[in-house]
Protein backbone atom coordinates (compact mmCIF):
# COMPACT_ATOMS: atom_id res chain seq x y z
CA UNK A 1 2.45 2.86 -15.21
CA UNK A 2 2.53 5.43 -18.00
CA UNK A 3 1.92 8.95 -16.42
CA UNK A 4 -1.25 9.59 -18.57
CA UNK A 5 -2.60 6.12 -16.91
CA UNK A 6 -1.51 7.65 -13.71
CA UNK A 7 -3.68 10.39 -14.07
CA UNK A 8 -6.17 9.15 -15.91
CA UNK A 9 -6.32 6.40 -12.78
CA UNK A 10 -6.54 8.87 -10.42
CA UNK A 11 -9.35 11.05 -11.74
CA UNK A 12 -11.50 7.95 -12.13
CA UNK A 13 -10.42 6.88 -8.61
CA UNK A 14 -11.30 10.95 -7.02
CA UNK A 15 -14.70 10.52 -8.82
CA UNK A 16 -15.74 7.18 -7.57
CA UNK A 17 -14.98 8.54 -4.46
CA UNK A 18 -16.88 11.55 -4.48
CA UNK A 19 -19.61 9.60 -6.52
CA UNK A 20 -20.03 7.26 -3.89
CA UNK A 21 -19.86 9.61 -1.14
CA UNK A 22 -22.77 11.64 -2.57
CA UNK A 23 -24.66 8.68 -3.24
CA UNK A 24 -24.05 7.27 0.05
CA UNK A 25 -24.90 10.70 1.93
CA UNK A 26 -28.57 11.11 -0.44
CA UNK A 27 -29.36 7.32 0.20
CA UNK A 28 -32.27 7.00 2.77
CA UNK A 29 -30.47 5.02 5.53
CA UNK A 30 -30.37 5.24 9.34
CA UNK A 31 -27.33 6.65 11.00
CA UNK A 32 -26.02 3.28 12.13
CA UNK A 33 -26.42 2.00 8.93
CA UNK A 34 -25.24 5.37 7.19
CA UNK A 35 -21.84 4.43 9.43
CA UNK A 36 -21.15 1.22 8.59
CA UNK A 37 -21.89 1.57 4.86
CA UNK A 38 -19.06 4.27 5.15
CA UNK A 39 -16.73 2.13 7.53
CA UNK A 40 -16.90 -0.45 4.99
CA UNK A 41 -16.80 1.61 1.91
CA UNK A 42 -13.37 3.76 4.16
CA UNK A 43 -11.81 -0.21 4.04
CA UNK A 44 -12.90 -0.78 0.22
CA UNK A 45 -10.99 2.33 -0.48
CA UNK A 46 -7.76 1.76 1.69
CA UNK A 47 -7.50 -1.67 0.23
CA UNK A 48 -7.37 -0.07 -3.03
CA UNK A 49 -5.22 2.57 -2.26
CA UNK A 50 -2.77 -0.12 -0.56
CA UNK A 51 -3.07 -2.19 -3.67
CA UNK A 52 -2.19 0.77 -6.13
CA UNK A 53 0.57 2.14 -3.36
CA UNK A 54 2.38 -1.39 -3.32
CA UNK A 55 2.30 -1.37 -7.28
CA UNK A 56 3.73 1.91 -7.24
CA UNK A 57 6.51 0.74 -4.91
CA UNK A 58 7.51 -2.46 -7.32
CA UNK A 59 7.38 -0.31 -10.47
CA UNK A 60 9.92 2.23 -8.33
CA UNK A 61 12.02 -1.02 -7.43
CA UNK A 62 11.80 -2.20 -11.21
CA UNK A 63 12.97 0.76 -12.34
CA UNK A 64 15.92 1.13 -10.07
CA UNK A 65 17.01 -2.20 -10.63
CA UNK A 66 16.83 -1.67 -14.53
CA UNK A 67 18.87 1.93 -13.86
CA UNK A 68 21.31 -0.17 -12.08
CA UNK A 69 21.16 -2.69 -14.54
CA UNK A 70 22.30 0.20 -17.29
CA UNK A 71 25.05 1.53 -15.08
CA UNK A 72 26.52 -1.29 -14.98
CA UNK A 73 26.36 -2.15 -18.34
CA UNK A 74 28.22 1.57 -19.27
CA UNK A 75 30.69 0.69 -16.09
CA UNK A 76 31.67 -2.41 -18.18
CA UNK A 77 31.62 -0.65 -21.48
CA UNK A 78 33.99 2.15 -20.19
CA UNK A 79 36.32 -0.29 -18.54
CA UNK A 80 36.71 -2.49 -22.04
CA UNK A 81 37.90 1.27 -23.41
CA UNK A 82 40.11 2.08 -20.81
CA UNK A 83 41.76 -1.53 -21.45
CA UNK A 84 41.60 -1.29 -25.10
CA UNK A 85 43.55 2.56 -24.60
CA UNK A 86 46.08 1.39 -22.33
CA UNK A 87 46.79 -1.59 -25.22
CA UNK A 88 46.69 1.10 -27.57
CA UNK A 89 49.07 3.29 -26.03
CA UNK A 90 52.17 0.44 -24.75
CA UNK A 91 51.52 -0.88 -28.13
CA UNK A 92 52.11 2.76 -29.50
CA UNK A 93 55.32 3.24 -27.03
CA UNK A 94 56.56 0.21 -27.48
CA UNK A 95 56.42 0.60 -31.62
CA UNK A 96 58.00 4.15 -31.35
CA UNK A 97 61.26 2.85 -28.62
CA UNK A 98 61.83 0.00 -31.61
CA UNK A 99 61.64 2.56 -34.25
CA UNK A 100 64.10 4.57 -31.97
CA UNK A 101 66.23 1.85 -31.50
CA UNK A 102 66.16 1.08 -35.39
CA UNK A 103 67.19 4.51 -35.92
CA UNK A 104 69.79 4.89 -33.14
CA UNK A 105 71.46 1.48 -34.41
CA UNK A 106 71.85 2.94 -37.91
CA UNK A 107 73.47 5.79 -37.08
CA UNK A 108 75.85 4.08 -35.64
C-alpha cells in the first residue's frame, strides 16, 4: 500500500472504532448484552487488524524480495564490467608488449 492509503486506511479504521464504541456505549442494552456486543465487536476488530497486519507483512516480504531481486541484477551488471575491464586491459598489454616487440626488433 501507498502511504496516503495507509493513512487514509487508518483514519477510517480509528473512526469506525470510536464510532462504534460511542454508538455501542449510548445504545440502550443490558450489561450482559452491553459485554458481549463489545466481546464480539473486540474479535471483529482483531480479525481486521490481523488481516491488515498479515498484508503488511507480504507487502514487506514483496518488497525485500524485489530489493534483492535489484541487487542482484547490479551484482551481475558490475561483474560483466569488471570482465569486460580485465579484457580491456590484457588486450591493451598485450597490444603495447607487440608494439614493443615491433619496435625492439627494428632497432635491431
Amino acid at each position: 500500500m501507498r502511504t496516503d492509503d495507509s493513512t487514509n486506511w487508518s483514519a477510517f479504521m480509528a473512526g469506525a472504532c470510536i464510532g462504534a464504541g460511542i454508538a455501542l456505549l449510548l445504545a440502550p442494552q443490558s450489561g450482559t448484552e452491553l459485554r458481549s456486543t463489545l466481546r464480539d465487536y473486540a474479535g471483529r476488530a482483531k480479525d481486521e487488524f490481523d488481516d491488515a497486519a498479515e498484508q503488511g507483512r507480504a507487502a514487506w516480504d514483496q518488497a525485500v524480495e524485489r530489493s534483492q531481486e535489484y541487487v542482484e541484477g547490479g551484482k551481475q551488471t558490475l561483474r560483466k564490467a569488471g570482465q569486460a575491464a580485465r579484457e580491456f586491459v590484457d588486450d591493451t598489454v598485450q597490444s603495447a608488449q607487440h608494439t614493443m616487440e615491433e619496435t625492439t626488433s627494428r632497432r635491431s
